[in-house]
PDB file of N, CA and C in Angstrom:
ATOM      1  N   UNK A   1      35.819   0.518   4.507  1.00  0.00           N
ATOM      2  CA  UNK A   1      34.821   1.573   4.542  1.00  0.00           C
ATOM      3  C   UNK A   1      33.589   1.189   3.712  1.00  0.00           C
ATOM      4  N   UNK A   2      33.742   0.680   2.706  1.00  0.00           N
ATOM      5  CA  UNK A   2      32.635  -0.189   1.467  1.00  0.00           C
ATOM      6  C   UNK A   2      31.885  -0.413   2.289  1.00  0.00           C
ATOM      7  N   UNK A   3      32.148  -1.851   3.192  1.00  0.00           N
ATOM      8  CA  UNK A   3      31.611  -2.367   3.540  1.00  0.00           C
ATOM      9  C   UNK A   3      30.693  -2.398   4.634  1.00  0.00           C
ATOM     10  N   UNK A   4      30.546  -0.890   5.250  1.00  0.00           N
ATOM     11  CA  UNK A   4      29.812  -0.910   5.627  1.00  0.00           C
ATOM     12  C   UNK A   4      28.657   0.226   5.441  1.00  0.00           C
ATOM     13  N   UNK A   5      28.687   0.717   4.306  1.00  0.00           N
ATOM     14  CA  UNK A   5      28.172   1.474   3.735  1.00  0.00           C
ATOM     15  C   UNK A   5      27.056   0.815   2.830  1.00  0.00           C
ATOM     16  N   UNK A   6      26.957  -0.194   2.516  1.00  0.00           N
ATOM     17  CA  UNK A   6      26.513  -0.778   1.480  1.00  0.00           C
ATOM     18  C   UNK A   6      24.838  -1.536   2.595  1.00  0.00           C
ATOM     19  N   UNK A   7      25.343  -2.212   3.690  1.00  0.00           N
ATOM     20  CA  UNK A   7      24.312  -2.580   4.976  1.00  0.00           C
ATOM     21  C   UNK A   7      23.751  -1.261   5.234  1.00  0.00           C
ATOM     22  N   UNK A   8      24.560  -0.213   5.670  1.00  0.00           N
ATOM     23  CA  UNK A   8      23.944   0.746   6.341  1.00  0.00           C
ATOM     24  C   UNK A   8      22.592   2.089   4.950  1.00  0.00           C
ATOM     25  N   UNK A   9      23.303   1.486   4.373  1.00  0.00           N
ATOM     26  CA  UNK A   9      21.981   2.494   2.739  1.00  0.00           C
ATOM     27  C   UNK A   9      20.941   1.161   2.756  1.00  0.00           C
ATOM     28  N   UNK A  10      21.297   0.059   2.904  1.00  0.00           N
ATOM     29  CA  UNK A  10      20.131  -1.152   2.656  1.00  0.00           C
ATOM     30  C   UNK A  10      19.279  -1.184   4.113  1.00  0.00           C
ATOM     31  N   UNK A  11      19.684  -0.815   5.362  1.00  0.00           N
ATOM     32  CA  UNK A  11      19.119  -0.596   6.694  1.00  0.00           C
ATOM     33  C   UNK A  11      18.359   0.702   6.448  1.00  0.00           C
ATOM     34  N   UNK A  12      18.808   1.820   5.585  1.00  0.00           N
ATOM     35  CA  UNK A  12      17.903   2.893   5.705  1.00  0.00           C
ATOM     36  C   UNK A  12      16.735   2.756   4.365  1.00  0.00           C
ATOM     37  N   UNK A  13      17.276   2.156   3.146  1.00  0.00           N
ATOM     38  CA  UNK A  13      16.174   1.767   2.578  1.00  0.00           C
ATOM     39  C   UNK A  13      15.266   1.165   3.223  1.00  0.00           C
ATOM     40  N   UNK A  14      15.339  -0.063   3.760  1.00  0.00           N
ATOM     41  CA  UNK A  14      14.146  -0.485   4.545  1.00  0.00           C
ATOM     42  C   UNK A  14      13.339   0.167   5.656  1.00  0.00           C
ATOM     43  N   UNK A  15      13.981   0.728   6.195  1.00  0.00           N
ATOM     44  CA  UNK A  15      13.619   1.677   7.340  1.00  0.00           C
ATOM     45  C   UNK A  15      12.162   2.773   6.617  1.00  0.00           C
ATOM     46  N   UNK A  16      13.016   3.444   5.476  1.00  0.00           N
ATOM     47  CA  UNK A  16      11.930   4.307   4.943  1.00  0.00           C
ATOM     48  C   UNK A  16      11.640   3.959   4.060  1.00  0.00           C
ATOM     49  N   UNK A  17      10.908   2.536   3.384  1.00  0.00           N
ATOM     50  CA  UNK A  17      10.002   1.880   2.633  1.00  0.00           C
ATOM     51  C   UNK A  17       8.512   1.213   4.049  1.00  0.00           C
ATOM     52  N   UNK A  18       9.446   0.655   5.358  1.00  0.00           N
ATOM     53  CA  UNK A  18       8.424   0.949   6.299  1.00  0.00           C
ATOM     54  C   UNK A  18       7.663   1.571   6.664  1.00  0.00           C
ATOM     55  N   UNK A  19       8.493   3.033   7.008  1.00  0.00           N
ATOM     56  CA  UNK A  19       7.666   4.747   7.167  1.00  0.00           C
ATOM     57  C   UNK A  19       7.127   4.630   5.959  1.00  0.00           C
ATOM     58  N   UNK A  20       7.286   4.678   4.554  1.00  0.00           N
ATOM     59  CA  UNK A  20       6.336   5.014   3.747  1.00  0.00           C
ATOM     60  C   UNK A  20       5.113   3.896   3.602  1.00  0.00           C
ATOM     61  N   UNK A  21       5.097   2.928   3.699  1.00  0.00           N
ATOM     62  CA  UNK A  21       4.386   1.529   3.375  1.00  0.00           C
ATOM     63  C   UNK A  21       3.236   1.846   4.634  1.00  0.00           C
ATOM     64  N   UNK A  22       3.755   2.177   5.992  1.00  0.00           N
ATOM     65  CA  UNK A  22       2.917   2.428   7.211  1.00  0.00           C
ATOM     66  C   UNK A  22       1.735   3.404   6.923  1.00  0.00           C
ATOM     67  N   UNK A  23       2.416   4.954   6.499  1.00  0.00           N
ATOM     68  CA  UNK A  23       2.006   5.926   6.276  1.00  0.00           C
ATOM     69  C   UNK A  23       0.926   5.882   5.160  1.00  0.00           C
ATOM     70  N   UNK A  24       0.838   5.473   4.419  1.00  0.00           N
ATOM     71  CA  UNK A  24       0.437   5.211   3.330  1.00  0.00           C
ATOM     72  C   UNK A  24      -0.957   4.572   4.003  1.00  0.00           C
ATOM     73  N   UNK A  25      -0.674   3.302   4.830  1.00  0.00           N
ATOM     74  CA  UNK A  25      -1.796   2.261   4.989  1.00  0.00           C
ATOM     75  C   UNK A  25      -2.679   2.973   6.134  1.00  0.00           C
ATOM     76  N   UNK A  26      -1.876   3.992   6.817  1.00  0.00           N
ATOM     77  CA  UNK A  26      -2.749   4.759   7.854  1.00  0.00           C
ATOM     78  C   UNK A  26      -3.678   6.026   7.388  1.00  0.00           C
ATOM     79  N   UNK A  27      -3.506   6.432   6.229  1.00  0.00           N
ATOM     80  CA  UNK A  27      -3.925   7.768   5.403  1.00  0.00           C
ATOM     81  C   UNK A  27      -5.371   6.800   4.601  1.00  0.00           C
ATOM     82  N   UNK A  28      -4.475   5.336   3.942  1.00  0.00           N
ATOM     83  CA  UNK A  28      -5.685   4.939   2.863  1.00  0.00           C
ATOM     84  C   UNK A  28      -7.174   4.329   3.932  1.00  0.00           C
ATOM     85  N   UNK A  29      -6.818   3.972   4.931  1.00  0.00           N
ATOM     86  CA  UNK A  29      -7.980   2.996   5.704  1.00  0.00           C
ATOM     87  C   UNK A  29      -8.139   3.777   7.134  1.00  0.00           C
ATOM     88  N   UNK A  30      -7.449   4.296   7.456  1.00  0.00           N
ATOM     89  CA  UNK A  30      -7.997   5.593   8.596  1.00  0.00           C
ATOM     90  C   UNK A  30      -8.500   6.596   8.384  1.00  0.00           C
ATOM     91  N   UNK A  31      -7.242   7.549   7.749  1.00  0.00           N
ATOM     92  CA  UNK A  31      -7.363   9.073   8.049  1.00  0.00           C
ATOM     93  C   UNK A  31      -8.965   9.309   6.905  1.00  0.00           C
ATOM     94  N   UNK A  32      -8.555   8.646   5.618  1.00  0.00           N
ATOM     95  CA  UNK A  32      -9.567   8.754   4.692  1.00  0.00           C
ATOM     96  C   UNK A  32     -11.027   9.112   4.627  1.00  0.00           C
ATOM     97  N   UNK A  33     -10.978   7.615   5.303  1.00  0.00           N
ATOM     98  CA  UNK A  33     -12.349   7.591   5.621  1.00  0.00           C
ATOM     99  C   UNK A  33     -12.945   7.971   6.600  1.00  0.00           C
ATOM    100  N   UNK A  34     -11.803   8.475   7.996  1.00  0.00           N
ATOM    101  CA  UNK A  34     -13.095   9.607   8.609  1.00  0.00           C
ATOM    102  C   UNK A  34     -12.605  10.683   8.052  1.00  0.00           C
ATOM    103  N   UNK A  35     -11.961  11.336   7.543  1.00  0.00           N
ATOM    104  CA  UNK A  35     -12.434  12.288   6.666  1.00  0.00           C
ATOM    105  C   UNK A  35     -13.441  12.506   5.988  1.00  0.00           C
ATOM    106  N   UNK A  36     -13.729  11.868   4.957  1.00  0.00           N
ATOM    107  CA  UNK A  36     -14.893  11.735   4.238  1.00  0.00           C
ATOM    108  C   UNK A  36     -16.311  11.488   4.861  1.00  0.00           C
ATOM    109  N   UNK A  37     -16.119  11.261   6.247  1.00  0.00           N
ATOM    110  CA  UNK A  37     -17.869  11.118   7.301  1.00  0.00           C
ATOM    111  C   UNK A  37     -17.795  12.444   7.398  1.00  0.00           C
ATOM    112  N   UNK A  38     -16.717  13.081   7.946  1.00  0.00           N
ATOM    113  CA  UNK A  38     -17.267  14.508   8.223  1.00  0.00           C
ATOM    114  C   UNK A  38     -17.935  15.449   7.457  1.00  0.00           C
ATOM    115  N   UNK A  39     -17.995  14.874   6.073  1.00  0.00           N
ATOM    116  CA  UNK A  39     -18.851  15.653   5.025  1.00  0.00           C
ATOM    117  C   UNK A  39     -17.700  17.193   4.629  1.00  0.00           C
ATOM    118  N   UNK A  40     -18.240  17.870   4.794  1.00  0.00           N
ATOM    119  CA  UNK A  40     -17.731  19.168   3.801  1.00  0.00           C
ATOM    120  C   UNK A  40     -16.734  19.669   5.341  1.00  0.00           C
ATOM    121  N   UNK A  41     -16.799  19.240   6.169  1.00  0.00           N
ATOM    122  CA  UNK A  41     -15.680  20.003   7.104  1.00  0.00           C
ATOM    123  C   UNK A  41     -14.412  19.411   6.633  1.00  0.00           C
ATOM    124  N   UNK A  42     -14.378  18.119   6.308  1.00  0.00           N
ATOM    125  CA  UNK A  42     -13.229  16.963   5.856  1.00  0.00           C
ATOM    126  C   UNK A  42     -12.151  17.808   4.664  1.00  0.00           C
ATOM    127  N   UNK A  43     -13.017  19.096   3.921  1.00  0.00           N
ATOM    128  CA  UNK A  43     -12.194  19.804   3.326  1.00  0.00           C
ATOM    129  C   UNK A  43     -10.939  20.606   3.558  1.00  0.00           C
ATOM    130  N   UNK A  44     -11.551  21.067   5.348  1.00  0.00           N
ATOM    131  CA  UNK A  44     -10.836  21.928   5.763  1.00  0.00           C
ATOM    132  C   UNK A  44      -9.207  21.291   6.872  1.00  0.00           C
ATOM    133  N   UNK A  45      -9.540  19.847   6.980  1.00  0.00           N
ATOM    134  CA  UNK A  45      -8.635  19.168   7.291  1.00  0.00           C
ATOM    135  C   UNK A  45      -7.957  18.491   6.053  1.00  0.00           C
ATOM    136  N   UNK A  46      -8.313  18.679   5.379  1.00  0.00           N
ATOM    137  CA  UNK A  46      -7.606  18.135   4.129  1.00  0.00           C
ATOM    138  C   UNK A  46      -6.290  19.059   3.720  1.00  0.00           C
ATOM    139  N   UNK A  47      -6.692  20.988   3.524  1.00  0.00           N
ATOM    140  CA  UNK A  47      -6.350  21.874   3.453  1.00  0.00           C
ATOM    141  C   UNK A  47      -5.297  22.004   3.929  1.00  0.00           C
ATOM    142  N   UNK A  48      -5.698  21.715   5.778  1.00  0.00           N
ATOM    143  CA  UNK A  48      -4.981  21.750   6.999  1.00  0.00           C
ATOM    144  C   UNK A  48      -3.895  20.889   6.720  1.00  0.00           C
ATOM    145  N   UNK A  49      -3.314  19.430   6.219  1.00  0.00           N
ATOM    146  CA  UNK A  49      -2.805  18.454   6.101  1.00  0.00           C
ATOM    147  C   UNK A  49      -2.109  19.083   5.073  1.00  0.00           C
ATOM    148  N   UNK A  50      -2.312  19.459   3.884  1.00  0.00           N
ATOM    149  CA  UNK A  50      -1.388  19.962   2.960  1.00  0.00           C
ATOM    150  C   UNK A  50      -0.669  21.025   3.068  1.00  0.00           C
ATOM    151  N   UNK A  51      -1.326  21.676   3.687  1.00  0.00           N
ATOM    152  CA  UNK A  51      -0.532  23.086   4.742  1.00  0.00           C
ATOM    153  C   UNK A  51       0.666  22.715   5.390  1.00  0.00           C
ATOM    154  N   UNK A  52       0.740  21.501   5.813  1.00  0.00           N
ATOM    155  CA  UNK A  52       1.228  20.925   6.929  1.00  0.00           C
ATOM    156  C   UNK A  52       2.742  20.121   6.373  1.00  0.00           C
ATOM    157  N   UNK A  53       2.360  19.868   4.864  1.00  0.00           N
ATOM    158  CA  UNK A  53       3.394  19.340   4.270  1.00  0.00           C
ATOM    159  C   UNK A  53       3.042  17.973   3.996  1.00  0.00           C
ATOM    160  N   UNK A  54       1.750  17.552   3.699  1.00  0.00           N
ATOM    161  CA  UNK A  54       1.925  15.888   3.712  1.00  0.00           C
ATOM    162  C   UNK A  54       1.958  15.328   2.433  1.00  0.00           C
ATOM    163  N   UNK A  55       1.955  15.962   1.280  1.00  0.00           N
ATOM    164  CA  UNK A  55       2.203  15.831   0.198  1.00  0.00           C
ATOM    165  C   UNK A  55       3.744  15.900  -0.131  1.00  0.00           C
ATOM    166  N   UNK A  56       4.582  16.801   0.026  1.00  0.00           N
ATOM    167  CA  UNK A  56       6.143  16.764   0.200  1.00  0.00           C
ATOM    168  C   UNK A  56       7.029  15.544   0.783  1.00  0.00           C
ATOM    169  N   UNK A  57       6.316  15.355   2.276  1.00  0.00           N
ATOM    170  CA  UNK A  57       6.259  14.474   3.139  1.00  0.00           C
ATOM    171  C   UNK A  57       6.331  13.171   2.772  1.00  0.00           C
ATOM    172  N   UNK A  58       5.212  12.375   1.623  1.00  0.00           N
ATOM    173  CA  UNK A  58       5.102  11.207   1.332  1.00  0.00           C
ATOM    174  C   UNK A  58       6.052  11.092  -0.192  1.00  0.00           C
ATOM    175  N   UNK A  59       6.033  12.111  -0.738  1.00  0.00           N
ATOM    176  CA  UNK A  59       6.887  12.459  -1.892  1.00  0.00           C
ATOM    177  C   UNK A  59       8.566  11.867  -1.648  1.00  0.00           C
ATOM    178  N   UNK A  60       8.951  12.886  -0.479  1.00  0.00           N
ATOM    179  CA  UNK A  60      10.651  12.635  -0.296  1.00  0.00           C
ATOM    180  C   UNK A  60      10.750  11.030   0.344  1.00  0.00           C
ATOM    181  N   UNK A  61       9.845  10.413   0.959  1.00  0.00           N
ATOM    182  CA  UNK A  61       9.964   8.994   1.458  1.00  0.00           C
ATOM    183  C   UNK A  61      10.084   8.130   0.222  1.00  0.00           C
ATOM    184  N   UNK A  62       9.350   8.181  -0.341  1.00  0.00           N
ATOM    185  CA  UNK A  62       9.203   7.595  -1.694  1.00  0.00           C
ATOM    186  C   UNK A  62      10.570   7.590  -2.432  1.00  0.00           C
ATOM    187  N   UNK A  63      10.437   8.670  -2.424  1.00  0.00           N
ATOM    188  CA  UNK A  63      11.758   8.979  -3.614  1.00  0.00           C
ATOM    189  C   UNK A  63      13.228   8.781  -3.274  1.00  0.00           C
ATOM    190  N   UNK A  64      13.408   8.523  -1.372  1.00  0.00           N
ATOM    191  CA  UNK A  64      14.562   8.396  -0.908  1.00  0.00           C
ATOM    192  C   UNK A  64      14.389   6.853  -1.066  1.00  0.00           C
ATOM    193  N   UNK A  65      13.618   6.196  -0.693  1.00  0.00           N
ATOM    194  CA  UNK A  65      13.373   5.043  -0.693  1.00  0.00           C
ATOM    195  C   UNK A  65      14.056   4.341  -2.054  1.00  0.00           C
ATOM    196  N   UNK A  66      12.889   4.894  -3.195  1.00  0.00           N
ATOM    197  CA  UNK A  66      13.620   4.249  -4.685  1.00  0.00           C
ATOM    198  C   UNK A  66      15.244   4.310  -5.013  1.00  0.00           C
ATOM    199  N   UNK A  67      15.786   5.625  -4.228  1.00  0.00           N
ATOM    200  CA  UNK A  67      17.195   6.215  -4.666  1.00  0.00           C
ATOM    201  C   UNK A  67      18.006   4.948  -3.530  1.00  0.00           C
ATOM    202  N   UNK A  68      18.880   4.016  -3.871  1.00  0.00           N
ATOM    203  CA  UNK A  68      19.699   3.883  -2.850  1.00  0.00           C
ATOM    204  C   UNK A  68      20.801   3.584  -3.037  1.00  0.00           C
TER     205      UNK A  68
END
């Protein structure tokens, strides 16, 4: 039973160090910066996004990630 428990937590660590590593690189060099063209509307999608959970969101990836 060990033994395959030990692959399968190291398959999901990697899995969600991907999702987070992806997510991360699509928020810092995409979402960002057209956000920030839109000037003062970029607030209200910002709002919208935290509403939405994306702060929680990048939080539990992270933190499942470090835990394994």
């Amino acid at each position: 039973m060990g033994t395959f428990i030990f692959p399968g937590l190291r398959a999901l660590h990697v899995l969600l160090a991907a999702i987070w590593i992806g997510s991360a690189v699509f928020i810092s060099y995409l979402l960002m910066p057209a956000i920030e063209q839109t000037g003062p509307s970029g607030g209200q999608v910002m709002m919208k996004m935290n509403a939405r959970g994306i702060t929680p969101y990048m939080a539990v990836l992270g933190g499942t990630t470090v835990v394994r």
